[in-house]
Protein backbone atom coordinates (compact mmCIF):
# COMPACT_ATOMS: atom_id res chain seq x y z
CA UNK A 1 8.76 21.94 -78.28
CA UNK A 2 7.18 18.82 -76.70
CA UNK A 3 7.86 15.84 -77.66
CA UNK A 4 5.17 12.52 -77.36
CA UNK A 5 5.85 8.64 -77.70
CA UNK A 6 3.25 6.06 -78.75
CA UNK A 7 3.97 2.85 -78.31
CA UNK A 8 2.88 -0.51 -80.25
CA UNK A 9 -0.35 -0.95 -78.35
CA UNK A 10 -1.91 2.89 -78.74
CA UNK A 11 -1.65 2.40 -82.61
CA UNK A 12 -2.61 -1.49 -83.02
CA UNK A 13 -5.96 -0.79 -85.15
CA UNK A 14 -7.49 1.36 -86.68
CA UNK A 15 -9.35 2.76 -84.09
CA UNK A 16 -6.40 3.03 -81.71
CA UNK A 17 -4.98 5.19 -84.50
CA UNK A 18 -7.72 7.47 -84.51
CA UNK A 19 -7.39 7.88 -80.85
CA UNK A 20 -3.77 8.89 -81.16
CA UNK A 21 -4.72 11.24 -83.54
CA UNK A 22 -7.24 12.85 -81.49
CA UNK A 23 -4.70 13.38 -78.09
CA UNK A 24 -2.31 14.70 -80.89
CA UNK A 25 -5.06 17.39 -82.05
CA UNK A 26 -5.83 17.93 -78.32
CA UNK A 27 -1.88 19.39 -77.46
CA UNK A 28 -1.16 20.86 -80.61
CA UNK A 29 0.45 24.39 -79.71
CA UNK A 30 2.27 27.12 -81.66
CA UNK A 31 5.65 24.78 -82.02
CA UNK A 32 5.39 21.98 -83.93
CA UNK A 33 4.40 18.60 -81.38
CA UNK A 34 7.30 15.87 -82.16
CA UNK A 35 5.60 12.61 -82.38
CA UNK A 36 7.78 9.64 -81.69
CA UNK A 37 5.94 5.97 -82.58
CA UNK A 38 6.36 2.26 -82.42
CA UNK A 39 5.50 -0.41 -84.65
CA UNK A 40 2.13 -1.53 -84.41
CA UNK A 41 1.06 -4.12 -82.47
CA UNK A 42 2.97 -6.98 -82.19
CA UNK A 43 4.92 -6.30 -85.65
CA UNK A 44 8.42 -6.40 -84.26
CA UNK A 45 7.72 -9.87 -82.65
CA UNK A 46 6.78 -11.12 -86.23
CA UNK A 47 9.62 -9.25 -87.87
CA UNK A 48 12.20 -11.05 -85.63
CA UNK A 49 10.97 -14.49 -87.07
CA UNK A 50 11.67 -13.53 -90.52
CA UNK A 51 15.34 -12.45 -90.13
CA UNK A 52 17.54 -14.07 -92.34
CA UNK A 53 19.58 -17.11 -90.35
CA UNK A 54 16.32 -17.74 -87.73
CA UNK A 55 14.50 -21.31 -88.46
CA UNK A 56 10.86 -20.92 -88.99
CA UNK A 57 8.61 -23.13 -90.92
CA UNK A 58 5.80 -20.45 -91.06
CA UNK A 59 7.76 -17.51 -93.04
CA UNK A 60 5.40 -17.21 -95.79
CA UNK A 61 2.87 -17.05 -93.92
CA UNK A 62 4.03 -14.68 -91.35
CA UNK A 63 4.82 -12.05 -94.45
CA UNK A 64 0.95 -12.49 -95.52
CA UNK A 65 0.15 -11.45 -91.95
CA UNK A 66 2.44 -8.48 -91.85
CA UNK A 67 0.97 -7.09 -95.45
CA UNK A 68 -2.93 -7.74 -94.50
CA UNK A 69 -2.35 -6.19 -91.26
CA UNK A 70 -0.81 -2.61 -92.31
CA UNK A 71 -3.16 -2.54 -95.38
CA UNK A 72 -6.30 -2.90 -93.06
CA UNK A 73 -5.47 -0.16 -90.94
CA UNK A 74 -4.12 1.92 -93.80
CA UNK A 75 -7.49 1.10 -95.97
CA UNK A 76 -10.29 1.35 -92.84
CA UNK A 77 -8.35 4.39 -91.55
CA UNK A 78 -8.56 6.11 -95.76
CA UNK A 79 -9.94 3.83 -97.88
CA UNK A 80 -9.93 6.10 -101.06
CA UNK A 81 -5.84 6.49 -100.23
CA UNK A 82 -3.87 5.10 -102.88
CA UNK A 83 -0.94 6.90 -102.38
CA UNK A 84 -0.50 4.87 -98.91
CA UNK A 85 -1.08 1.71 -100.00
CA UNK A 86 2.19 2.65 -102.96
CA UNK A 87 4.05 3.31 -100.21
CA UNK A 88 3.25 0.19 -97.97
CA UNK A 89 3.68 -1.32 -101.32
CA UNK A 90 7.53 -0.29 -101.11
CA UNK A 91 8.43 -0.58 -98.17
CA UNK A 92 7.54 -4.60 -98.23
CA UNK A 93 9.40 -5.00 -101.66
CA UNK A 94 12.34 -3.45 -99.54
CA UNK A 95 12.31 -6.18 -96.96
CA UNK A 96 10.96 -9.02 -99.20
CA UNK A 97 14.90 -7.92 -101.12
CA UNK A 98 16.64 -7.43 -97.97
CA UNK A 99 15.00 -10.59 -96.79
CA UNK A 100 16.47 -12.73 -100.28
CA UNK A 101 20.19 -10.72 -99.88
CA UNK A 102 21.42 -10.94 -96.75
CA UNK A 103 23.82 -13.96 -95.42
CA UNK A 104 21.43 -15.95 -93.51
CA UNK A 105 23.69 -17.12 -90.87
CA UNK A 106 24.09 -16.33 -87.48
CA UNK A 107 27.48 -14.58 -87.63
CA UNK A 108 24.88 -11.62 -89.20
CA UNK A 109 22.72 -11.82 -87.24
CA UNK A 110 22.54 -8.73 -84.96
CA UNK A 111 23.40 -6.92 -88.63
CA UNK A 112 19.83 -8.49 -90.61
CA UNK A 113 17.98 -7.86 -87.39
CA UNK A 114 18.03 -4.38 -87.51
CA UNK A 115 17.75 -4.26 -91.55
CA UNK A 116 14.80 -6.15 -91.30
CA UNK A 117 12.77 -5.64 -87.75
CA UNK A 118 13.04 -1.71 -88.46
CA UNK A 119 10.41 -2.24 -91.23
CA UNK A 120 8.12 -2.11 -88.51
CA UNK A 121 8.63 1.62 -87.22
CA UNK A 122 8.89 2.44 -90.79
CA UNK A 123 5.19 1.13 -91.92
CA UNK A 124 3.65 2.69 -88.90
CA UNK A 125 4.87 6.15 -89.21
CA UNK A 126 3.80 5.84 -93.04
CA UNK A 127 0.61 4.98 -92.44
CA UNK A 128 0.10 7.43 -89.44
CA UNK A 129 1.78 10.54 -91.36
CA UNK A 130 -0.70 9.93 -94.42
CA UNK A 131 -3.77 9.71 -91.40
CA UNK A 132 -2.74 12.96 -89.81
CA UNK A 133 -2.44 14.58 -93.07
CA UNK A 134 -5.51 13.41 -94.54
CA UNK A 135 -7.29 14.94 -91.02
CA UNK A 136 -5.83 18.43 -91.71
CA UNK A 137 -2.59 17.72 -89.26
CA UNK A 138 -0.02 19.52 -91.04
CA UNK A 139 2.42 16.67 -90.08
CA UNK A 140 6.16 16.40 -91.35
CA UNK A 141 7.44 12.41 -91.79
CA UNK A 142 11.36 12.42 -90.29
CA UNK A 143 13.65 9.50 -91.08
CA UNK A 144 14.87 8.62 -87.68
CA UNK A 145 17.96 7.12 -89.60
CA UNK A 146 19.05 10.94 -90.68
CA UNK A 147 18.50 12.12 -86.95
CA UNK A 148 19.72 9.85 -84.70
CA UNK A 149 23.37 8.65 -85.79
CA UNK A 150 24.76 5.60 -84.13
CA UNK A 151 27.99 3.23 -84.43
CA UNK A 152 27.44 -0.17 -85.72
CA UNK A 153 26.76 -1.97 -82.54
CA UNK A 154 23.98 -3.62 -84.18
CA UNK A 155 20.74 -4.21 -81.86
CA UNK A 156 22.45 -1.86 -79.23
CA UNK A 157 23.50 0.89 -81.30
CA UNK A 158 25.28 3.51 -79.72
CA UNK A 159 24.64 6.92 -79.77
CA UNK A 160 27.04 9.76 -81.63
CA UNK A 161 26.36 12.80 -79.92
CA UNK A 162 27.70 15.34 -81.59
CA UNK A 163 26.47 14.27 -84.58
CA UNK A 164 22.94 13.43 -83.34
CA UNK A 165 22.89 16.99 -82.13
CA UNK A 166 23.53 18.16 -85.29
CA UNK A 167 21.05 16.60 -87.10
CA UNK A 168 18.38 16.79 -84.74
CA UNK A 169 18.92 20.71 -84.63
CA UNK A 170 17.80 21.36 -88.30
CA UNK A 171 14.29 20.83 -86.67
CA UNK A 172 14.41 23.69 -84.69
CA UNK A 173 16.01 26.08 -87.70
CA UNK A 174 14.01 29.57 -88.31
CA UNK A 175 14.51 29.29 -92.02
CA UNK A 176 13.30 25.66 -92.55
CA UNK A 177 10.51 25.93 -94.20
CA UNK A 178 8.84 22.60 -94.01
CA UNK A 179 9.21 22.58 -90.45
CA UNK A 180 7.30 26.17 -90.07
CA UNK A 181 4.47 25.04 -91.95
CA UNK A 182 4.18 21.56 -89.48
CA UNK A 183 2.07 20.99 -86.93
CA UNK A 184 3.74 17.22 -86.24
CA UNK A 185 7.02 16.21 -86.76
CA UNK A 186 6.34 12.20 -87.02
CA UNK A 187 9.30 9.76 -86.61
CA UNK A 188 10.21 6.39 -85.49
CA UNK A 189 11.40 5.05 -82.21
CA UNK A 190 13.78 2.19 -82.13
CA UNK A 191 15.54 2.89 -85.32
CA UNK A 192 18.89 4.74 -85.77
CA UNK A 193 21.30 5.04 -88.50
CA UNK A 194 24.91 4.27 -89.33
CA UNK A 195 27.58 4.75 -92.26
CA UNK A 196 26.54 0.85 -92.40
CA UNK A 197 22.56 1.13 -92.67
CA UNK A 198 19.96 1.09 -89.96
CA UNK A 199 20.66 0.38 -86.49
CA UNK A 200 18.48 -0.06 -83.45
CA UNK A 201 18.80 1.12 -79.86
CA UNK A 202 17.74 -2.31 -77.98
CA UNK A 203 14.00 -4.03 -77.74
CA UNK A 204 11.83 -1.43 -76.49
CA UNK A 205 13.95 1.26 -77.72
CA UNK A 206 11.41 3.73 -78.47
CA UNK A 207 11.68 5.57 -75.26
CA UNK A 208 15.12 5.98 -75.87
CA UNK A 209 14.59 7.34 -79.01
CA UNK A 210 12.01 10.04 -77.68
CA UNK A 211 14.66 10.95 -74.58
CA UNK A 212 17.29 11.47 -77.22
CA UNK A 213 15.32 13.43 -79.57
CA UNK A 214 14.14 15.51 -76.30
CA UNK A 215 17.55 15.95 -75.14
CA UNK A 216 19.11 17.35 -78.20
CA UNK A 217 15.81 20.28 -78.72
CA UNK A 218 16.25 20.81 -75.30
CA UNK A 219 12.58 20.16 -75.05
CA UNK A 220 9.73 21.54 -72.62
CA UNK A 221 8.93 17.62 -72.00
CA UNK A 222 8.55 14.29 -72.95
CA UNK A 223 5.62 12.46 -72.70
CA UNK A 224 5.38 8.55 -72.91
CA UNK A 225 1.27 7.48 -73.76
CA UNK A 226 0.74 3.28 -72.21
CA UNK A 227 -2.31 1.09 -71.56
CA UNK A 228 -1.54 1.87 -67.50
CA UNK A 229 -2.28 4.79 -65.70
CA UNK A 230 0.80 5.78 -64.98
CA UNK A 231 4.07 4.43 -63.29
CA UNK A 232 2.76 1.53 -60.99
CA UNK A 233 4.13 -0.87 -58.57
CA UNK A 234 3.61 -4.05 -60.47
CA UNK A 235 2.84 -5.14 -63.53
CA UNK A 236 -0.81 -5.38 -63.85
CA UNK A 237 -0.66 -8.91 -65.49
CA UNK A 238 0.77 -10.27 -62.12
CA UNK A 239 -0.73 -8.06 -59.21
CA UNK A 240 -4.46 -7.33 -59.26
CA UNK A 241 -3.77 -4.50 -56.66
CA UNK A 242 -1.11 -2.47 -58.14
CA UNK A 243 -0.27 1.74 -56.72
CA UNK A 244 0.42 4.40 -58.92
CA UNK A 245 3.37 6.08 -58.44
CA UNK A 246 3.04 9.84 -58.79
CA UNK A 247 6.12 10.96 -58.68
CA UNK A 248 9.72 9.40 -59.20
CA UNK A 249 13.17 10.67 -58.39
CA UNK A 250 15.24 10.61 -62.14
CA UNK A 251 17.74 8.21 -59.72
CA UNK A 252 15.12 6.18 -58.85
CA UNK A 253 14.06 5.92 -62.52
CA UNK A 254 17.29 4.97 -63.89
CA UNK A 255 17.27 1.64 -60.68
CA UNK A 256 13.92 0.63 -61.61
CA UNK A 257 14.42 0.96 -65.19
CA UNK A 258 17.83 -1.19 -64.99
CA UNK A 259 16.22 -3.98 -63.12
CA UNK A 260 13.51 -4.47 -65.71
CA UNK A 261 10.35 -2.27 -65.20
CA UNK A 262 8.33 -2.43 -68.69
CA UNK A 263 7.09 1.16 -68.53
CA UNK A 264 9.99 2.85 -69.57
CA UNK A 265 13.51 1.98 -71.75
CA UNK A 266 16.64 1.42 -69.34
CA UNK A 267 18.67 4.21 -71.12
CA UNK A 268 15.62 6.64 -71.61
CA UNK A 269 16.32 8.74 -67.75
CA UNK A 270 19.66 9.75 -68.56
CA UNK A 271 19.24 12.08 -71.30
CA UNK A 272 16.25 13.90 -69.75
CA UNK A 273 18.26 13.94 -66.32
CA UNK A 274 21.13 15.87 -67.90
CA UNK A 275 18.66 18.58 -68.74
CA UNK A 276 16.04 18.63 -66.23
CA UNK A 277 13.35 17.80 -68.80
CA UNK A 278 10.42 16.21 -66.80
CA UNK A 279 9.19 12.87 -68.15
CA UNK A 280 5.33 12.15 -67.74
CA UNK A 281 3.98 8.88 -68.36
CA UNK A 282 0.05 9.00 -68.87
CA UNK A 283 -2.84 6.47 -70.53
CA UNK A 284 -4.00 6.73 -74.11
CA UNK A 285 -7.10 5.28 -72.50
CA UNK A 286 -8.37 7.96 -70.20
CA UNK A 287 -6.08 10.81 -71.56
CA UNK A 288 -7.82 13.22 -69.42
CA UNK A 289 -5.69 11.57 -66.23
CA UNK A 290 -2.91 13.11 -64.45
CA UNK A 291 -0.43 9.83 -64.41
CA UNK A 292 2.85 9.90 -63.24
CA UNK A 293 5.98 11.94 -63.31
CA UNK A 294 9.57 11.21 -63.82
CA UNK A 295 11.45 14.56 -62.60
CA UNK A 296 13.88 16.47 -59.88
CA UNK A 297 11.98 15.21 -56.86
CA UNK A 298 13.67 13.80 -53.90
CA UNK A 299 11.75 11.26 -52.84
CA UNK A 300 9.19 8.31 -54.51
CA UNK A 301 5.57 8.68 -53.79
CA UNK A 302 3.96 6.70 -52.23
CA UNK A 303 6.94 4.95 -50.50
CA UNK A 304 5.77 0.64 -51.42
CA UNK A 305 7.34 -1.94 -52.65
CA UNK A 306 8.23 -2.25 -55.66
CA UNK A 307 8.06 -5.33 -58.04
CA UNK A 308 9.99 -6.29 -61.55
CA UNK A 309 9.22 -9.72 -63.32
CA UNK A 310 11.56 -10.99 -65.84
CA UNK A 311 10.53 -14.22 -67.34
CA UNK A 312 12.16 -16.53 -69.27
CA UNK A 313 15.37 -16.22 -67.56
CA UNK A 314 18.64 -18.46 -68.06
CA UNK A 315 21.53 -18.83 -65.26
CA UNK A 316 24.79 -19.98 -66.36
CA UNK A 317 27.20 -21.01 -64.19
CA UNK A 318 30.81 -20.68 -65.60
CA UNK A 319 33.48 -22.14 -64.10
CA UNK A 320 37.31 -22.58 -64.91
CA UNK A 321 38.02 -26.27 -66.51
CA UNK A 322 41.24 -26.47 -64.25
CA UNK A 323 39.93 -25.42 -61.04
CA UNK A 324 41.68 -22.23 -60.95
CA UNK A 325 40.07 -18.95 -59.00
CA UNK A 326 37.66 -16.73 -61.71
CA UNK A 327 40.23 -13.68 -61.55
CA UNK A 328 39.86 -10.81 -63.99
CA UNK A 329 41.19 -12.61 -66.90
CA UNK A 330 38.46 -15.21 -67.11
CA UNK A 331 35.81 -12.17 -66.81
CA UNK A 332 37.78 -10.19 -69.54
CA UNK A 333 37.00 -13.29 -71.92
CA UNK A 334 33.25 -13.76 -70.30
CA UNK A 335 32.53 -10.19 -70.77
CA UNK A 336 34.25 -9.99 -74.27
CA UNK A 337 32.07 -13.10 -75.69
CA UNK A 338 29.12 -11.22 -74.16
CA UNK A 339 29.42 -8.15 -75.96
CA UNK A 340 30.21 -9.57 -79.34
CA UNK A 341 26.62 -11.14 -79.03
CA UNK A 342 25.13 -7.80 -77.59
CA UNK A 343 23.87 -10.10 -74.69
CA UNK A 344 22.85 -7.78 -71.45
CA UNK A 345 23.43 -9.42 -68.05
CA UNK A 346 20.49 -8.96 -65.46
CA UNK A 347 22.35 -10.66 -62.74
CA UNK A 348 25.83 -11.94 -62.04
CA UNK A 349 27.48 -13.07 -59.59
CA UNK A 350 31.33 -14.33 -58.54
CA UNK A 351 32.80 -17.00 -55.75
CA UNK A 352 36.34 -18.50 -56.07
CA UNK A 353 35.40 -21.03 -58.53
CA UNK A 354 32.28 -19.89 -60.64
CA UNK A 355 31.09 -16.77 -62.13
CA UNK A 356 27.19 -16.85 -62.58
CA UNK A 357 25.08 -14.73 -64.82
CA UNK A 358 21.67 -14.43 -65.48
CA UNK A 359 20.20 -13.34 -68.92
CA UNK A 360 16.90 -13.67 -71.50
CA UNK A 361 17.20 -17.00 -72.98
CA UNK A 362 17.20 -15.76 -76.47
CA UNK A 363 17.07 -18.56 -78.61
CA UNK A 364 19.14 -17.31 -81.40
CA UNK A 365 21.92 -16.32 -78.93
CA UNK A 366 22.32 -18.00 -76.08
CA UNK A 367 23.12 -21.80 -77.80
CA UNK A 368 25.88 -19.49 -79.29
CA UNK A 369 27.01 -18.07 -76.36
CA UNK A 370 27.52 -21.04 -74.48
CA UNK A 371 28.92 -22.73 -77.01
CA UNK A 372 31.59 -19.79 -77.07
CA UNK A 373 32.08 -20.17 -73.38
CA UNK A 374 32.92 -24.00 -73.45
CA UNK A 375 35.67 -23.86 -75.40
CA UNK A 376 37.48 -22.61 -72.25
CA UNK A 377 35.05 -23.19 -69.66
CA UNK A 378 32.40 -25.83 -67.91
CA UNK A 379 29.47 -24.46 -68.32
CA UNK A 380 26.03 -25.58 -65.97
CA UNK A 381 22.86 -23.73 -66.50
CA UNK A 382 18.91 -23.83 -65.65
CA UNK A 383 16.27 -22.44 -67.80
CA UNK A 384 12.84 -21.13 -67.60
CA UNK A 385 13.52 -18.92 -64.36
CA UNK A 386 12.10 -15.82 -63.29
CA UNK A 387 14.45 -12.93 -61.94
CA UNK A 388 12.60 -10.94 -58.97
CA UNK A 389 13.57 -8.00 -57.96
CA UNK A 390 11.74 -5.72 -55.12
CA UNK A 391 12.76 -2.78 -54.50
CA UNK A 392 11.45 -1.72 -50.77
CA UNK A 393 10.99 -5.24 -49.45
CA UNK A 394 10.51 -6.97 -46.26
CA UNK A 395 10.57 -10.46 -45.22
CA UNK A 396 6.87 -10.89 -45.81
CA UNK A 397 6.63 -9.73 -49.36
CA UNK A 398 9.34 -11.79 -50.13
CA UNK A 399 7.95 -14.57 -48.53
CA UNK A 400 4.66 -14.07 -50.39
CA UNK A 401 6.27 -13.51 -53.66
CA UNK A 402 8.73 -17.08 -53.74
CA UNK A 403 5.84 -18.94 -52.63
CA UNK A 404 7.82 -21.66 -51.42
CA UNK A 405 10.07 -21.84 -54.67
CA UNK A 406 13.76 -23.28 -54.48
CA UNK A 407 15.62 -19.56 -54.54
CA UNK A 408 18.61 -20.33 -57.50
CA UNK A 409 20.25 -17.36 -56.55
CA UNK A 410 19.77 -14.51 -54.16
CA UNK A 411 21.16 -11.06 -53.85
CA UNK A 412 20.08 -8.03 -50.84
CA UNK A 413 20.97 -4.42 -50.34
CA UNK A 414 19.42 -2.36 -48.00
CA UNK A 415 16.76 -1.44 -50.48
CA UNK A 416 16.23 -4.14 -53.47
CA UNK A 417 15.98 -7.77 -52.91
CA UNK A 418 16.94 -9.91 -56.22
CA UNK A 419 15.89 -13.84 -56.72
CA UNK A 420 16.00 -15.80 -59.18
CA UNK A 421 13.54 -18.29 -58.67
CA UNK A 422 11.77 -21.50 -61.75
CA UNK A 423 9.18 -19.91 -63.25
C-alpha cells in the first residue's frame, strides 16, 4: 500500500478537487491507494473562531460562509447529488448542536476545539468520497476517529499505539470485503479519537496523521502533495530565490521540522524513520515533477542555508518575585502551567534570575498563561516578534536576514543560528 496526503490548498475548489482526483486515478495500483486529506481551504481558520468560549462578533456570519462554501464545491463538482448535500446537511446540524452545548469558557477550551474545528476534515472527505465515487473510484470513506486512538490531550492528542495498530490493521485484512472491492481508502488528517470524543494531533496535523497511518500498514511510501515543488530552502512568500532540496537525511527532517519548516508536521519523520518508509514531497501543480525526498540518506542536497520564519512570536521573560536563582522547581511549575494549556515552546532560555521562552501568541492562550505565571512570578514580555532560525549560516546571511533589527534573543550551534528579532 501507498499512502497520499492532500492538504487544504490542493482541494480548495472545485477544480482543485478535480485535480486531486485525477493524480489519484493516475497511481491507482492493485492495493487499494490510502488517501489522507485536509480541510479545505482555509476552513480550520474559520472553525477556530466559532469555538465555544472565543469572542467574535461575526459568528453568524462565519457559519453562512462555511455552509455556502462546501455546498459550492459539493454542487459544481455533482450538481444532480442529493445524497451529498444530506450529508453536508448533517454534519452542520452536528456542529450548529455541539456549537449550542458545550461550556463556552476557556477552562474547555482545548476540549470544544477539537469537537468543533474537526468538522472541517470531516466535510472534505464527504464531499471528496461522494466525487471519487461518482467518477467510478471505488473509494472506501474511513473515520479517522476509529483508526487512530489517542488520550485526551486535547489539541495535542497523543497517540495509543497498540491500539492504533490494531485498528489500522483491519485495512489490510484478506477477508474484508469492503476493502477488496476499494480502490481508495479516504480519511481525514488531523482528527483522532478518544473514549472522550474527537481529538486532534496539533495545527497542521495532517502529516502526522498520514505518517501514522503509514507506519502501522507498514507502507511502500508516503507521499505529501503542496503548492511547492518540493522541500525548499525558504519559504517562497519571503525569498524570491529559494533551492529545492532533493534529498533529506530523516535526522535532518525531524531538526528542520522542529524549528518550524511549513512543509511537513514536526512529529510526521519519526514514524516513517522507525520503518524506513521513504517520504516524498511533490506539487499537485506540475505532478509530473520529481520533488523531494525524505529517506536513509546521509547527507542534505544541495548543502545551503536553510531558513524557518515564525511570525507572530511572544517572549516572556519569567523571573522569581524574590530574587531567588530559576532552579528546577520554578521550571517544574513553568513547564506544568505550559502543558495544561498544550502551549509548545519554540525557544527558551535560562540565566540565574530569568527563564525566557518564546511561543505563538495565541490569543485565546497566552493572556491565560501569563496570568497563571504571575501568581508566582514577574512576568515581562514583547510581542509581534519573528523567531529565525538558519540552519547552515554564516555571518553574512545573518547579517542580511536581521537587517539591522535589535536581536531580543540569540542562540548558535555549530550548525543553526536562532534570533528572535520585531517583526
Amino acid at each position: 500500500m501507498k499512502v497520499f496526503k492532500f492538504g487544504g490548498a490542493s482541494v480548495n475548489s472545485a477544480d482543485a478537487v478535480r485535480n486531486m482526483a485525477q493524480i489519484v486515478q493516475t497511481h491507482m495500483e492493485s492495493a487499494p491507494l490510502v488517501v489522507v486529506v485536509s480541510a479545505m481551504g482555509k476552513t480550520t481558520n474559520l472553525l477556530e473562531k466559532l469555538v465555544p468560549g472565543i469572542a467574535c462578533d461575526d459568528k453568524t456570519n462565519l457559519r453562512q460562509q462555511l455552509n455556502d462554501y462546501h455546498r459550492s464545491i459539493a454542487s459544481t463538482l455533482m450538481p444532480d447529488n442529493m445524497d451529498v448535500q444530506q450529508k453536508i446537511d448533517a454534519l452542520l446540524k452536528s456542529l450548529d448542536n455541539l456549537c449550542a452545548s458545550l461550556p463556552a469558557d476557556i477552562d474547555h477550551y482545548n476540549y470544544n476545539y477539537d469537537q468543533v474545528v474537526s468538522h472541517g476534515e470531516l466535510l472534505s472527505t464527504t464531499i471528496i468520497a461522494e466525487y471519487l465515487n461518482s467518477l467510478g473510484i471505488k473509494t472506501l470513506w474511513q473515520d479517522a476517529r476509529q483508526l487512530i486512538k489517542t488520550d485526551a490531550h486535547h489539541r495535542e492528542g497523543r497517540v495509543d499505539w497498540q491500539a492504533t495498530q490494531q485498528a489500522i490493521m483491519q485495512l489490510k485484512q484478506p477477508n474484508n470485503q469492503a476493502i477488496k472491492q476499494s480502490q481508495v481508502i479516504l480519511t481525514q488528517g488531523f482528527i483522532g479519537g478518544t473514549d472522550g470524543g474527537t481529538t486532534t494531533l496539533g495545527r497542521e496535523g495532517s502529516d502526522y496523521s498520514a505518517a501514522i497511518i503509514a507506519y502501522c500498514l507498514n507502507a511502500e511510501s508516503i507521499t505529501i502533495w503542496k503548492d511547492v515543488p518540493g522541500f525548499l530552502n525558504a519559504d517562497p512568500k519571503f525569498f524570491a530565490d529559494t533551492v529545492k532540496i532533493s534529498q533529506i537525511p530523516y535526522n535532518e527532517a525531524i531538526e528542520l521540522a522542529y524549528y518550524g519548516a511549513s512543509v511537513i508536521h514536526p512529529k510526521t519523520v519519526k514514524p516513517i524513520q522507525n520503518m524506513g518508509i521513504p517520504l516524498y514531497i511533490r506539487s499537485f501543480i506540475t505532478p509530473e515533477a520529481e520533488g523531494s525526498s525524505i529517506g536513509n540518506y546521509r547527507t542534505i542536497e544541495p548543502t545551503t542555508p536553510l531558513y524557518i520564519f515564525r511570525n507572530n512570536q511572544i517572549l516572556l521573560s519569567i523571573l522569581p518575585r524574590d530574587y531567588s536563582f530559576i532552579a528546577e522547581d520554578n521550571l517544574q511549575v513553568i513547564f506544568g502551567i505550559l502543558n495544561e494549556l498544550g502551549i509548545r515552546v519554540n525557544l527558551m532560555q535560562n540565566s540565574a534570575l530569568s527563564f525566557s521562552i518564546c511561543v505563538d501568541n495565541n490569543p485565546q492562550l497566552v493572556p491565560t498563561l501569563i496570568e497563571k505565571l504571575n501568581n508566582m512570578f514577574r512576568v515581562r514580555y514583547n510581542e509581534n516578534l519573528q523567531l529565525i532560525t538558519i540552519r547552515y549560516y554564516n555571518q553574512q546571511v545573518i547579517d542580511h536576514i536581521v537587517a539591522g533589527r535589535p536581536i531580543l534573543l540569540e542562540q548558535r550551534s555549530r550548525t543553526t543560528e536562532q534570533l528572535i528579532v520585531p517583526a
